[in-house]
PDB file of N, CA and C in Angstrom:
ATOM      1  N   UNK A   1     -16.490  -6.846 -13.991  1.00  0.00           N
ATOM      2  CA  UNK A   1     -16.541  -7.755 -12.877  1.00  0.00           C
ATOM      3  C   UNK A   1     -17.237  -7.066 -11.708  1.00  0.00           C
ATOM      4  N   UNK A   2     -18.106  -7.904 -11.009  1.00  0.00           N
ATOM      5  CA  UNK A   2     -18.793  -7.216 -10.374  1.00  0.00           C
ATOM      6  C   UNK A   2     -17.922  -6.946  -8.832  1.00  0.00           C
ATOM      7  N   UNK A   3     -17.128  -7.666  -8.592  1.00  0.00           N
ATOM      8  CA  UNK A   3     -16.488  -7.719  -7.364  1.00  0.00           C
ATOM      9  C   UNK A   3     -15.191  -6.658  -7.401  1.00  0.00           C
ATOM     10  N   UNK A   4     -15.162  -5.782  -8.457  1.00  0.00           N
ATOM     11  CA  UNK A   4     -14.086  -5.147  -8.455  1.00  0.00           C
ATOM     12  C   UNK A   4     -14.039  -3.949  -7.707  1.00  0.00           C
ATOM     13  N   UNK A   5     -13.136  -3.545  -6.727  1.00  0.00           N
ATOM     14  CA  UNK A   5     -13.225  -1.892  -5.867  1.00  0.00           C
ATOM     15  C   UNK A   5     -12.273  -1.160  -6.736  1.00  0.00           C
ATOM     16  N   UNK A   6     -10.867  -1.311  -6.723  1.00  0.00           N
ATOM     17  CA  UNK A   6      -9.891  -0.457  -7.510  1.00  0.00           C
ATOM     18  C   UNK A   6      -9.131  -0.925  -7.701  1.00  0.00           C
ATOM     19  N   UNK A   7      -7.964  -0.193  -8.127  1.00  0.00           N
ATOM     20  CA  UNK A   7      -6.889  -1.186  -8.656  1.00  0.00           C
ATOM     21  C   UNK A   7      -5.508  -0.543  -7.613  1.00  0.00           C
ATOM     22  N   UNK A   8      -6.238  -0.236  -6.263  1.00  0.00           N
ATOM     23  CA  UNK A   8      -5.477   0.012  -5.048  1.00  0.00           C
ATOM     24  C   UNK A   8      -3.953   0.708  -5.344  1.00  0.00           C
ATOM     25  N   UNK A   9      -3.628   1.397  -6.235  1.00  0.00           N
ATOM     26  CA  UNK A   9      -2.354   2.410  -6.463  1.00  0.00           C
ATOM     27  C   UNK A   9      -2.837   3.257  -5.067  1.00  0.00           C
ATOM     28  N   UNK A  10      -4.075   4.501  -5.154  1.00  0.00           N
ATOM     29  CA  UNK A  10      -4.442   5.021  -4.163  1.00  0.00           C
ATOM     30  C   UNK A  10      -5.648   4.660  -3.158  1.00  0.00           C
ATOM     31  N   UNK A  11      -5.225   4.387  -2.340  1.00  0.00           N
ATOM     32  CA  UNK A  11      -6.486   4.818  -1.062  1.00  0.00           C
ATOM     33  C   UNK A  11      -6.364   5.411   0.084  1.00  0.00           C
ATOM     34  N   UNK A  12      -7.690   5.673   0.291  1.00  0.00           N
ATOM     35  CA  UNK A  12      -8.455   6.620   1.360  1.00  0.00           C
ATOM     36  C   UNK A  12      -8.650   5.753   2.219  1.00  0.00           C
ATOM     37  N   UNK A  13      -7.357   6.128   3.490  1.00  0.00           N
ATOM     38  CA  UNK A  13      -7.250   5.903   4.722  1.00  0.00           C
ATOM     39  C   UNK A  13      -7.081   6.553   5.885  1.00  0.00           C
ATOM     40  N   UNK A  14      -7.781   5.967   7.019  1.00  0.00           N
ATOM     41  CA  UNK A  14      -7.726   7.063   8.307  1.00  0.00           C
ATOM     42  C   UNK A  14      -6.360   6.345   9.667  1.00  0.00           C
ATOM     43  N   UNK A  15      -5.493   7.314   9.235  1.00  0.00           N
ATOM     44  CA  UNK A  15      -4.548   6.973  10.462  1.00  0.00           C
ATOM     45  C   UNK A  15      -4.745   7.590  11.635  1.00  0.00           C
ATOM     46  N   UNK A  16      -4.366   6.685  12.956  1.00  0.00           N
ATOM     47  CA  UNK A  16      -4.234   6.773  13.816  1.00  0.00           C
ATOM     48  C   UNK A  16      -3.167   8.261  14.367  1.00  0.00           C
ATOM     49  N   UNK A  17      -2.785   9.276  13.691  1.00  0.00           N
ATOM     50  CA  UNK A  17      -1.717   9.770  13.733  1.00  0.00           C
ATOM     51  C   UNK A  17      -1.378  10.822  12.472  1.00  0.00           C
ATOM     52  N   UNK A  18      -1.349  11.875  12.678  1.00  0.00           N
ATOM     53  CA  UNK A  18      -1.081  12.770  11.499  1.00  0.00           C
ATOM     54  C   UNK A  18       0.158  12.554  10.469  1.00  0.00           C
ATOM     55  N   UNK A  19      -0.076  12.450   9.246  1.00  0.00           N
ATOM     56  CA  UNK A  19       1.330  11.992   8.606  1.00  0.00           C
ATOM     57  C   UNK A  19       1.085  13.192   7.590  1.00  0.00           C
ATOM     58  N   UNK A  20       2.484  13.832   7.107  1.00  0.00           N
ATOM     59  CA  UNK A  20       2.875  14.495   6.757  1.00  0.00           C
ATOM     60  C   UNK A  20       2.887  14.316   4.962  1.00  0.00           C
ATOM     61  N   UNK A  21       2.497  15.114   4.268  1.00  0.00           N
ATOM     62  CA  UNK A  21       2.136  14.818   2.351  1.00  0.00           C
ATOM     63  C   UNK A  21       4.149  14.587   2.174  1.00  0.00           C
ATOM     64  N   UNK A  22       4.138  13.230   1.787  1.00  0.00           N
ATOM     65  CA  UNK A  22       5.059  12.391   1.423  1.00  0.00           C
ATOM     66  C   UNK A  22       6.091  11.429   2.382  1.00  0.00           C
ATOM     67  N   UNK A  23       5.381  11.547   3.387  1.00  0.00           N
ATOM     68  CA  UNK A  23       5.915  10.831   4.663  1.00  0.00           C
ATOM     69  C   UNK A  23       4.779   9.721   4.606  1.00  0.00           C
ATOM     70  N   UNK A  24       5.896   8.008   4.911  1.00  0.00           N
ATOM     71  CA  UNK A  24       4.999   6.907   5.244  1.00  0.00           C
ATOM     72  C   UNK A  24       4.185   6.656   6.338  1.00  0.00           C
ATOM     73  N   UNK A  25       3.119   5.886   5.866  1.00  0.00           N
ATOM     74  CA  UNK A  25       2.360   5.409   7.470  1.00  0.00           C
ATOM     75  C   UNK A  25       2.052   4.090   7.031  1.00  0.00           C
ATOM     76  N   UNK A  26       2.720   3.561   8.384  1.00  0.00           N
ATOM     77  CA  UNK A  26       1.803   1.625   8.600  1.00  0.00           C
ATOM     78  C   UNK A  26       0.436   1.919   9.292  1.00  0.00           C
ATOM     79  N   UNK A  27       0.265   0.781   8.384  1.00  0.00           N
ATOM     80  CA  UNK A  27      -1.505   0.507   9.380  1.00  0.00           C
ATOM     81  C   UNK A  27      -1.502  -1.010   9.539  1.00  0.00           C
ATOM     82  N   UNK A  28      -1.846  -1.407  10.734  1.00  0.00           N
ATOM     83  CA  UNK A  28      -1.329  -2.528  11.347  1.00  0.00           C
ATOM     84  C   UNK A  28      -0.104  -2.782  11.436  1.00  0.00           C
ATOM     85  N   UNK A  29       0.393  -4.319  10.901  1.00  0.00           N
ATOM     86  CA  UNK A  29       1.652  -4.422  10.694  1.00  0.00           C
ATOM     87  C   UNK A  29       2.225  -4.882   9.118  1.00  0.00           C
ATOM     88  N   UNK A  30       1.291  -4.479   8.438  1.00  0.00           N
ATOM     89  CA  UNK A  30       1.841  -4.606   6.994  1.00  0.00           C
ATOM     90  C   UNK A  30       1.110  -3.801   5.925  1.00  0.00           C
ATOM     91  N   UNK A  31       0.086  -2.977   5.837  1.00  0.00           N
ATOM     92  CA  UNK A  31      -0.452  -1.808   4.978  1.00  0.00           C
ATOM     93  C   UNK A  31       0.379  -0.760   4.650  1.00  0.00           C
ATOM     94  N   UNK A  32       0.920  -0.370   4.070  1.00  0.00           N
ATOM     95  CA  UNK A  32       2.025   0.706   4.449  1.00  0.00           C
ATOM     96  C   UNK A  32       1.943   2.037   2.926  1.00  0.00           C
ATOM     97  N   UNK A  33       1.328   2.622   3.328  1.00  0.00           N
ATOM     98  CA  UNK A  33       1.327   3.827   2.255  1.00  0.00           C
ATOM     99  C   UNK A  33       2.366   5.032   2.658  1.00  0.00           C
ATOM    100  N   UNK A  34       2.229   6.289   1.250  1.00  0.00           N
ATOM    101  CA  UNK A  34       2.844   7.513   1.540  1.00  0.00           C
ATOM    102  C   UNK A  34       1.794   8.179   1.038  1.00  0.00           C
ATOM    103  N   UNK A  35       1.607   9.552   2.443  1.00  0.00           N
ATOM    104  CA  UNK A  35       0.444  10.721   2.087  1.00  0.00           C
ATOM    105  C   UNK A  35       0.651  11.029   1.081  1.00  0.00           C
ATOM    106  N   UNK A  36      -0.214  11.532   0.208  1.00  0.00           N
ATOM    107  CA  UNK A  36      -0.247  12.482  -0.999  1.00  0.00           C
ATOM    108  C   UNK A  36      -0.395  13.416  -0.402  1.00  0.00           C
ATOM    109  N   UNK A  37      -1.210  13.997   0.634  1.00  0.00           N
ATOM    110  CA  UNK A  37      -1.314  15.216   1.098  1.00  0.00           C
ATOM    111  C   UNK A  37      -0.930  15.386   2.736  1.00  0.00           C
ATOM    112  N   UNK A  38      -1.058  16.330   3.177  1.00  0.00           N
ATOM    113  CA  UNK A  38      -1.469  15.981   4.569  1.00  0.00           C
ATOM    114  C   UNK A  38      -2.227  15.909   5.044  1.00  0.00           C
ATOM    115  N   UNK A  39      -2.129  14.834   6.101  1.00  0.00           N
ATOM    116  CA  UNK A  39      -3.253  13.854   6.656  1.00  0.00           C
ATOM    117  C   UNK A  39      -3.750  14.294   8.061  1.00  0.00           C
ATOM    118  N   UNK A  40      -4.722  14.698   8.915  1.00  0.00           N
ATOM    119  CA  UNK A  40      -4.743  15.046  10.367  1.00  0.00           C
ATOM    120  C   UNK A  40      -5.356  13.356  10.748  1.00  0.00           C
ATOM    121  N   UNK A  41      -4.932  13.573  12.051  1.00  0.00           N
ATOM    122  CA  UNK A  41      -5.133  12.472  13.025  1.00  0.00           C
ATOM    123  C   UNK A  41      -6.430  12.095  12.996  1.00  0.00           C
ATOM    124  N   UNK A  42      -6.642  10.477  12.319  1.00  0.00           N
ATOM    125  CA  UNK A  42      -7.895   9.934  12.791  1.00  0.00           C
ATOM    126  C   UNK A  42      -8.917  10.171  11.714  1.00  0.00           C
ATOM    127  N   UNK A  43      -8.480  11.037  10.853  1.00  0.00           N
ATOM    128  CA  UNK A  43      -9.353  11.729   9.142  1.00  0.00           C
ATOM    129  C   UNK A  43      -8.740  11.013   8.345  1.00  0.00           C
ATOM    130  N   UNK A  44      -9.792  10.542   7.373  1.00  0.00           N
ATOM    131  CA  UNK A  44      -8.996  10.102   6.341  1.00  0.00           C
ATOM    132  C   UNK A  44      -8.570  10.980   5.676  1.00  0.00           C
ATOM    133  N   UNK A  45      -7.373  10.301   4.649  1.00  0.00           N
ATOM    134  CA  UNK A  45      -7.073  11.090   3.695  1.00  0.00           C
ATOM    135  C   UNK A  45      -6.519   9.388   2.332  1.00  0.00           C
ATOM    136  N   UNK A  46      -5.953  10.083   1.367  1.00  0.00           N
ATOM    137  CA  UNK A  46      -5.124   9.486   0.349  1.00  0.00           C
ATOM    138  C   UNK A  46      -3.891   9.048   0.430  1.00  0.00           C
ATOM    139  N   UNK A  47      -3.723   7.911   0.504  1.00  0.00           N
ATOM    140  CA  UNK A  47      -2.371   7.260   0.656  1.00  0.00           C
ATOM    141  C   UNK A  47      -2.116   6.606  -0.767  1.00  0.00           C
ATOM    142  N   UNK A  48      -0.512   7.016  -1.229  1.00  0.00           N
ATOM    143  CA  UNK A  48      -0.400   5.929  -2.112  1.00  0.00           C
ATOM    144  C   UNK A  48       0.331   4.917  -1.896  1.00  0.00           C
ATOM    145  N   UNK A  49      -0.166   3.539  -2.861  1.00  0.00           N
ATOM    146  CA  UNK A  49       0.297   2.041  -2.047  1.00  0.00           C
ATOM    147  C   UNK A  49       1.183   2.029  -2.993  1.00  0.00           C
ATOM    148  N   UNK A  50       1.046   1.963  -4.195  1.00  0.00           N
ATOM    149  CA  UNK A  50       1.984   1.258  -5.269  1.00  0.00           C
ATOM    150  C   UNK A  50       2.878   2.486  -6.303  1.00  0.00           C
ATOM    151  N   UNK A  51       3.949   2.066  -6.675  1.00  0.00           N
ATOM    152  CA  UNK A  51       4.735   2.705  -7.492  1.00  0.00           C
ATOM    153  C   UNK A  51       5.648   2.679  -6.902  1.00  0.00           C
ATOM    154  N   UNK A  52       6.280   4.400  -7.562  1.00  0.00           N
ATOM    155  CA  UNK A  52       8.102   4.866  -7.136  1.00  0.00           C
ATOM    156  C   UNK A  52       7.866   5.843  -6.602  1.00  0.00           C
ATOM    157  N   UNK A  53       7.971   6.281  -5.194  1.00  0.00           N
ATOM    158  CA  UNK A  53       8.226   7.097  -5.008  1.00  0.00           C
ATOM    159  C   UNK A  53       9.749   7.496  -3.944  1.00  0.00           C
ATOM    160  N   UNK A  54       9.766   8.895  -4.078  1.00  0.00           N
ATOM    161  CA  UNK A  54      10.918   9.173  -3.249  1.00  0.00           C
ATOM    162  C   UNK A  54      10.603   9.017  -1.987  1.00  0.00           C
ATOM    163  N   UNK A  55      11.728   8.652  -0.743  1.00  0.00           N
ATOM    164  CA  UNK A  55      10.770   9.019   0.803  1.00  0.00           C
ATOM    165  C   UNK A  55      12.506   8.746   1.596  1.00  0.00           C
ATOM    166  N   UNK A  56      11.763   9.564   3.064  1.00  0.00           N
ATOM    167  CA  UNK A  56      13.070  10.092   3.726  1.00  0.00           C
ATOM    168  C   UNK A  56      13.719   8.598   4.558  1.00  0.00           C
ATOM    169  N   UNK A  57      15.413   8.410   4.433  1.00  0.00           N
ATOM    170  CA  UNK A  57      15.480   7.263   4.838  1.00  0.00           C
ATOM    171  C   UNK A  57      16.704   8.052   6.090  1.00  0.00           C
ATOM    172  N   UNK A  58      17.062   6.570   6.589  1.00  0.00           N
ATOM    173  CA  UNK A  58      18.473   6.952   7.988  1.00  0.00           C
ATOM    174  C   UNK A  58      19.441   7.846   6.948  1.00  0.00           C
ATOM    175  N   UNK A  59      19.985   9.379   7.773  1.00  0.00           N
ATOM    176  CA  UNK A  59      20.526   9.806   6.828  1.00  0.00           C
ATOM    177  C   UNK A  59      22.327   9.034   6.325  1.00  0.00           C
ATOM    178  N   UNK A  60      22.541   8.565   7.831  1.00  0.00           N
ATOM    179  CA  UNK A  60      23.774   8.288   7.768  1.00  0.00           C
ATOM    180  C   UNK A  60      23.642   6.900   7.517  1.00  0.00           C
ATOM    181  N   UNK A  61      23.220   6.335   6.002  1.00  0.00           N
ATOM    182  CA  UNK A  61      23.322   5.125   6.114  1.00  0.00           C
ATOM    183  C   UNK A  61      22.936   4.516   4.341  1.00  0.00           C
ATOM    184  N   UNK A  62      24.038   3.860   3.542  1.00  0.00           N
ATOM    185  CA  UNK A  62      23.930   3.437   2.355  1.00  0.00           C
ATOM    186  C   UNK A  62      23.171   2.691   2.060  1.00  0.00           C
ATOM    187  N   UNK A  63      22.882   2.787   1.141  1.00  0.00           N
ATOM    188  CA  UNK A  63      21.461   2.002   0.057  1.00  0.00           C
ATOM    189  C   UNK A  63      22.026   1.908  -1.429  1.00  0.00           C
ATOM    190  N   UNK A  64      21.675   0.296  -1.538  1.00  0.00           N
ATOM    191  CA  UNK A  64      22.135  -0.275  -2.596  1.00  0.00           C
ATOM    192  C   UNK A  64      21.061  -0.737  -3.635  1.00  0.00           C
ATOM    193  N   UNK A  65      20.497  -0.403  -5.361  1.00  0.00           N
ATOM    194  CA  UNK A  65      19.557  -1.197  -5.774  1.00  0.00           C
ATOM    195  C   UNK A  65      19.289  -2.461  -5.182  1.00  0.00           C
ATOM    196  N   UNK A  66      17.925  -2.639  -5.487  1.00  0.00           N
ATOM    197  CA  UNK A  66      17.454  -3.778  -4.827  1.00  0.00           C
ATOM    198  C   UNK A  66      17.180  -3.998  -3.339  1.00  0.00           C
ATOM    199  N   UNK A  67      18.202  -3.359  -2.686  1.00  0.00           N
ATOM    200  CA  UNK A  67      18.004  -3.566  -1.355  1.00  0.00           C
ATOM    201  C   UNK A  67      16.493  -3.457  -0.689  1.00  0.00           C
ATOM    202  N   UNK A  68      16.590  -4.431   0.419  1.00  0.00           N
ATOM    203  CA  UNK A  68      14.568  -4.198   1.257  1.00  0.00           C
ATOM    204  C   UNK A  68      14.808  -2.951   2.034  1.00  0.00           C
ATOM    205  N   UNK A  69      13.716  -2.410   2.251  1.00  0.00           N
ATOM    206  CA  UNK A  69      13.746  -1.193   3.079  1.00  0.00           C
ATOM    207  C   UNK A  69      12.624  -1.482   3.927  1.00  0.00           C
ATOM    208  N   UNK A  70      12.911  -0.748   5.354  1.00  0.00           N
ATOM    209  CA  UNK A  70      12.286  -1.297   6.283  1.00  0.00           C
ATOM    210  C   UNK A  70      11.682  -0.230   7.184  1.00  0.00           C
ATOM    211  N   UNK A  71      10.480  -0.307   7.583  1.00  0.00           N
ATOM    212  CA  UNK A  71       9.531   1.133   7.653  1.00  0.00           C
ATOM    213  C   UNK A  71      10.331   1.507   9.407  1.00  0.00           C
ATOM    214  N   UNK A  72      10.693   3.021   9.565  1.00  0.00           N
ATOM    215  CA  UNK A  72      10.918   2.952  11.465  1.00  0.00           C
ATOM    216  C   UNK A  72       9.926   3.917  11.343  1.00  0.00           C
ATOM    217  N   UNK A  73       9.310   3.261  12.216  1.00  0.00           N
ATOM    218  CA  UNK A  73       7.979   4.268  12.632  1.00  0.00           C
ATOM    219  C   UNK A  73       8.341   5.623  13.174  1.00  0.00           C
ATOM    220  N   UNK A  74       9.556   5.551  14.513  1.00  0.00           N
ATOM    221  CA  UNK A  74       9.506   6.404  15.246  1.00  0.00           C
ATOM    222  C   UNK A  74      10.236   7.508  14.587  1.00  0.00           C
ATOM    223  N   UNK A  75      11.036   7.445  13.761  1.00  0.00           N
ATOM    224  CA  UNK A  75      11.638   8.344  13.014  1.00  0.00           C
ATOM    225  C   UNK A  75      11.081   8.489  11.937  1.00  0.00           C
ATOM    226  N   UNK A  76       9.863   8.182  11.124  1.00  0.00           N
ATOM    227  CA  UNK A  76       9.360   8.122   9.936  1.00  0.00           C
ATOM    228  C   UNK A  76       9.976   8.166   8.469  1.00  0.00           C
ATOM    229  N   UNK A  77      11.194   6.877   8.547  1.00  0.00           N
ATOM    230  CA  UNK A  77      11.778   7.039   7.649  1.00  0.00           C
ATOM    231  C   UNK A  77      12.477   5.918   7.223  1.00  0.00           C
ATOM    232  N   UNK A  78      12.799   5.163   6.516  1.00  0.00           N
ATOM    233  CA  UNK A  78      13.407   3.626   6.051  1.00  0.00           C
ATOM    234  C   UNK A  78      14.683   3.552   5.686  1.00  0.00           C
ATOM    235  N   UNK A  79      15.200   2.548   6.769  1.00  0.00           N
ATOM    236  CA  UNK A  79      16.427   1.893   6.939  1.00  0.00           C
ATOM    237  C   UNK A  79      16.417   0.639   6.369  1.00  0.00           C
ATOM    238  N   UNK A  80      17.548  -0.178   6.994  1.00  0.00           N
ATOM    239  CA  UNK A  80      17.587  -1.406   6.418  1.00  0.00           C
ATOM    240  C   UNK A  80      17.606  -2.534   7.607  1.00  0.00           C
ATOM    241  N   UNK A  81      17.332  -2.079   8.470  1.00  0.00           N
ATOM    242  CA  UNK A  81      17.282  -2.457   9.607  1.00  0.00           C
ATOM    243  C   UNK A  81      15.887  -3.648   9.785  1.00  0.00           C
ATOM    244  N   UNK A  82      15.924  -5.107   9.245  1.00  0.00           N
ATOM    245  CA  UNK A  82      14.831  -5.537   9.529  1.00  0.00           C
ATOM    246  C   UNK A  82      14.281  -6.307  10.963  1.00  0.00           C
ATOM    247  N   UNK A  83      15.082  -6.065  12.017  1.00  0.00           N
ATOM    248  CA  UNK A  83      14.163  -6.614  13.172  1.00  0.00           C
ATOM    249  C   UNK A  83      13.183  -5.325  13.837  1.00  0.00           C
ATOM    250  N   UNK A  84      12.104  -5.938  13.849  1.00  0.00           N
ATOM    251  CA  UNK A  84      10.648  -4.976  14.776  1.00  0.00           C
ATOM    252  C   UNK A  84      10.466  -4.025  13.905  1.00  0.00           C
ATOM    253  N   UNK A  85      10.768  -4.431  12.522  1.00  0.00           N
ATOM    254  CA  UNK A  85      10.231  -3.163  11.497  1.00  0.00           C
ATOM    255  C   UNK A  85       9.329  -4.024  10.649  1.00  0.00           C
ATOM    256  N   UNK A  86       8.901  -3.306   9.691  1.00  0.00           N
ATOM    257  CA  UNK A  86       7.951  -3.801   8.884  1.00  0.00           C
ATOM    258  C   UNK A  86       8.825  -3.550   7.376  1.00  0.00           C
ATOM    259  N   UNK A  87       9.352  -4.164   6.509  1.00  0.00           N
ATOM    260  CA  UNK A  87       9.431  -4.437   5.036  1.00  0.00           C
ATOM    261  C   UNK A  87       8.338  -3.879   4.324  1.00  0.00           C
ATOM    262  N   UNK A  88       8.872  -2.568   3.761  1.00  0.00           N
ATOM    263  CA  UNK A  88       7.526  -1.406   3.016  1.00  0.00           C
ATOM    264  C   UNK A  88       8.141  -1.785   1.474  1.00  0.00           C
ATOM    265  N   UNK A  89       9.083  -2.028   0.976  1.00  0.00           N
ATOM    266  CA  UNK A  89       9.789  -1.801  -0.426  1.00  0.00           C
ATOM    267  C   UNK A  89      11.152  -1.794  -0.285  1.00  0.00           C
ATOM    268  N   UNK A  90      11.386  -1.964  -2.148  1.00  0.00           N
ATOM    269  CA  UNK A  90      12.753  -1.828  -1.864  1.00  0.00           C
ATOM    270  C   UNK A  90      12.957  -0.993  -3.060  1.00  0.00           C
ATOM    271  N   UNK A  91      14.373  -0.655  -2.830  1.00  0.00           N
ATOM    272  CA  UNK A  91      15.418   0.286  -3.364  1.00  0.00           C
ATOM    273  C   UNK A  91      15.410   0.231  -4.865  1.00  0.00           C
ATOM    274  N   UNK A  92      14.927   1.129  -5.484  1.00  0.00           N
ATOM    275  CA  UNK A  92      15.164   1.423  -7.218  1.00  0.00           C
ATOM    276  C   UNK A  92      16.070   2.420  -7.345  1.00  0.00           C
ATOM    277  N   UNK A  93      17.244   2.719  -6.837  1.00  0.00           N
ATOM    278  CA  UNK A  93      18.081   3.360  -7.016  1.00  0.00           C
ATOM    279  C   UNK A  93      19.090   4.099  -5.765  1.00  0.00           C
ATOM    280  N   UNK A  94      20.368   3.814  -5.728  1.00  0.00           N
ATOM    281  CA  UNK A  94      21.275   3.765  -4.839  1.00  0.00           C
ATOM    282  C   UNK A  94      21.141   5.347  -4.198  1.00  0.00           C
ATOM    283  N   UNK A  95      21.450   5.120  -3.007  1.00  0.00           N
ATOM    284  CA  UNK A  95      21.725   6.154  -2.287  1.00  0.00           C
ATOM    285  C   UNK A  95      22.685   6.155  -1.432  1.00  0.00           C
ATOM    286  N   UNK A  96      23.619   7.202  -0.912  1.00  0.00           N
ATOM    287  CA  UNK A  96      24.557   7.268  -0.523  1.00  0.00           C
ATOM    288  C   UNK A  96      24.394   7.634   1.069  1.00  0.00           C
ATOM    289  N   UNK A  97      26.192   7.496   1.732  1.00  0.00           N
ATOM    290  CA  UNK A  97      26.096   7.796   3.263  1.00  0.00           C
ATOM    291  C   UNK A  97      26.778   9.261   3.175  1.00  0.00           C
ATOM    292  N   UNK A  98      26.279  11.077   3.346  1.00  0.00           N
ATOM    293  CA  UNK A  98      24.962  10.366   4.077  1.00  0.00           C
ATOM    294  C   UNK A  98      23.949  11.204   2.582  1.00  0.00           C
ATOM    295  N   UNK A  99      22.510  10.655   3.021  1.00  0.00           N
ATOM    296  CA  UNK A  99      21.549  11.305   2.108  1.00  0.00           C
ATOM    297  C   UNK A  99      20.015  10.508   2.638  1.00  0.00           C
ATOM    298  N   UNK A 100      19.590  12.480   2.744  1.00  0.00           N
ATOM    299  CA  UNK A 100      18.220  12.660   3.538  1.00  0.00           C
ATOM    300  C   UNK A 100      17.122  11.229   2.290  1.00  0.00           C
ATOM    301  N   UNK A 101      16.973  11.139   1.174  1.00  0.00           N
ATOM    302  CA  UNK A 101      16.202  10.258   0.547  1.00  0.00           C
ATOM    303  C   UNK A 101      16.826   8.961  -0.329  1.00  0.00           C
ATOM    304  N   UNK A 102      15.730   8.555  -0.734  1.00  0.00           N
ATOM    305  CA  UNK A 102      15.836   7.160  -1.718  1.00  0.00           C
ATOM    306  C   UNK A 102      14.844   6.666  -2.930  1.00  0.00           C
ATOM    307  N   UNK A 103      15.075   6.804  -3.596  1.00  0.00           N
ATOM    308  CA  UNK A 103      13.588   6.367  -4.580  1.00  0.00           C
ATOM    309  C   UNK A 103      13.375   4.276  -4.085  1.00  0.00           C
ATOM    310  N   UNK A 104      12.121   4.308  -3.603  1.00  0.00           N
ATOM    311  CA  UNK A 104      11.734   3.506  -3.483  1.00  0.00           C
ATOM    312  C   UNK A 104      10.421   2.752  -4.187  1.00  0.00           C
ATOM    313  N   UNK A 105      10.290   1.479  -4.779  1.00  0.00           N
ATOM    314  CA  UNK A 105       9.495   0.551  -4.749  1.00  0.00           C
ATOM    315  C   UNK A 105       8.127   0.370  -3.887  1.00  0.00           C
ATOM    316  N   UNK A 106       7.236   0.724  -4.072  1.00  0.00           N
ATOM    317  CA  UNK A 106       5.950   0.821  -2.695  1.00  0.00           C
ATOM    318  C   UNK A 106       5.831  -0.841  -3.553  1.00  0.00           C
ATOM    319  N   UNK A 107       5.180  -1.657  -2.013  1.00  0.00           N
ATOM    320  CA  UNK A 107       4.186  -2.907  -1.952  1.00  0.00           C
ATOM    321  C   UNK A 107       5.414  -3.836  -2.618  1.00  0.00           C
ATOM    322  N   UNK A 108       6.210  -3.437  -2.737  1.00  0.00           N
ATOM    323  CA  UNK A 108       7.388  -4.418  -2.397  1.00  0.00           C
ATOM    324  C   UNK A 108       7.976  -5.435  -1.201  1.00  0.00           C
ATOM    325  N   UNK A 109       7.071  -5.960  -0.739  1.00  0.00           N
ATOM    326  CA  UNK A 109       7.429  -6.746   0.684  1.00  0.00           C
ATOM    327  C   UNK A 109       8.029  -7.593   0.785  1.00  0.00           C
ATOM    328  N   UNK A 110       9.065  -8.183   0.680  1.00  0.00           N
ATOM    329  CA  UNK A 110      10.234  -9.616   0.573  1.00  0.00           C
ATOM    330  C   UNK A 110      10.638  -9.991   1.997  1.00  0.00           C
ATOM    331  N   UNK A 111      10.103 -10.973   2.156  1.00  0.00           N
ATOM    332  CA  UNK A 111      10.633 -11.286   3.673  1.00  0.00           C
ATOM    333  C   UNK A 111      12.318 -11.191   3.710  1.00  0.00           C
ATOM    334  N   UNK A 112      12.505 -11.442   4.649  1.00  0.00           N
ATOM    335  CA  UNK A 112      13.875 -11.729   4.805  1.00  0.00           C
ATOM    336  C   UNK A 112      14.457 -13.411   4.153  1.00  0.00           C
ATOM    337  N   UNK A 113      15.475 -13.673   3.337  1.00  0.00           N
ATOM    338  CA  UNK A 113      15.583 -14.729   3.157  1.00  0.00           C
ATOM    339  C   UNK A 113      15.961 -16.169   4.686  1.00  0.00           C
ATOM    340  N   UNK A 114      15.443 -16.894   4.365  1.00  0.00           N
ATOM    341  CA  UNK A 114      16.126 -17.538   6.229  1.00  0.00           C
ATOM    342  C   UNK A 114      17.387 -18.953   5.479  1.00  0.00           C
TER     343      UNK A 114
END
């Protein structure tokens, strides 16, 4: 197919902001990768969009399969907290209160039900 670029697991993106190899970054308000490497400010680098990976969430705070996880920028790390956050994925496996990670779902975005 001639219109094909990739099959978007990884891309090469330039953030606004240095992110750390396995720490998330939004771009806008819904792109949302984790470095593969580390990234300096404003350079691209490799983000991955899709799969499982592990990533750092609120430490003092339970996670249940399935659950949405919700990107906090300022702490670089996913809660469940969905107002003024962005919905990055959700939960493939429980985590406890407290505990620094979570295996998460990338490009998992589920709104909130209303």
């Amino acid at each position: 197919m001639e219109t094909y670029v990739s099959d978007g697991e990884c891309m090469t993106l330039t953030p606004a902001a240095a992110v750390v190899s396995g720490v998330g970054y939004l771009f806008g308000v819904a792109l949302f990768g984790v470095a593969v490497n580390d990234v300096v400010i404003s350079t691209p680098g490799v983000f991955q969009m899709k799969g499982v990976v592990t990533i750092g969430k609120t430490s003092a705070l339970a996670i249940s399969v399935g659950d949405r996880l919700f990107w906090d920028a300022t702490n670089k790390v996913v809660n469940k907290t969905s107002t003024a956050q962005q919905c990055v994925g959700i939960a493939v496996e429980a985590a406890a209160n407290p505990s620094a990670t979570v295996k998460m779902l990338l490009g998992s975005n589920l709104p909130v039900a209303t």
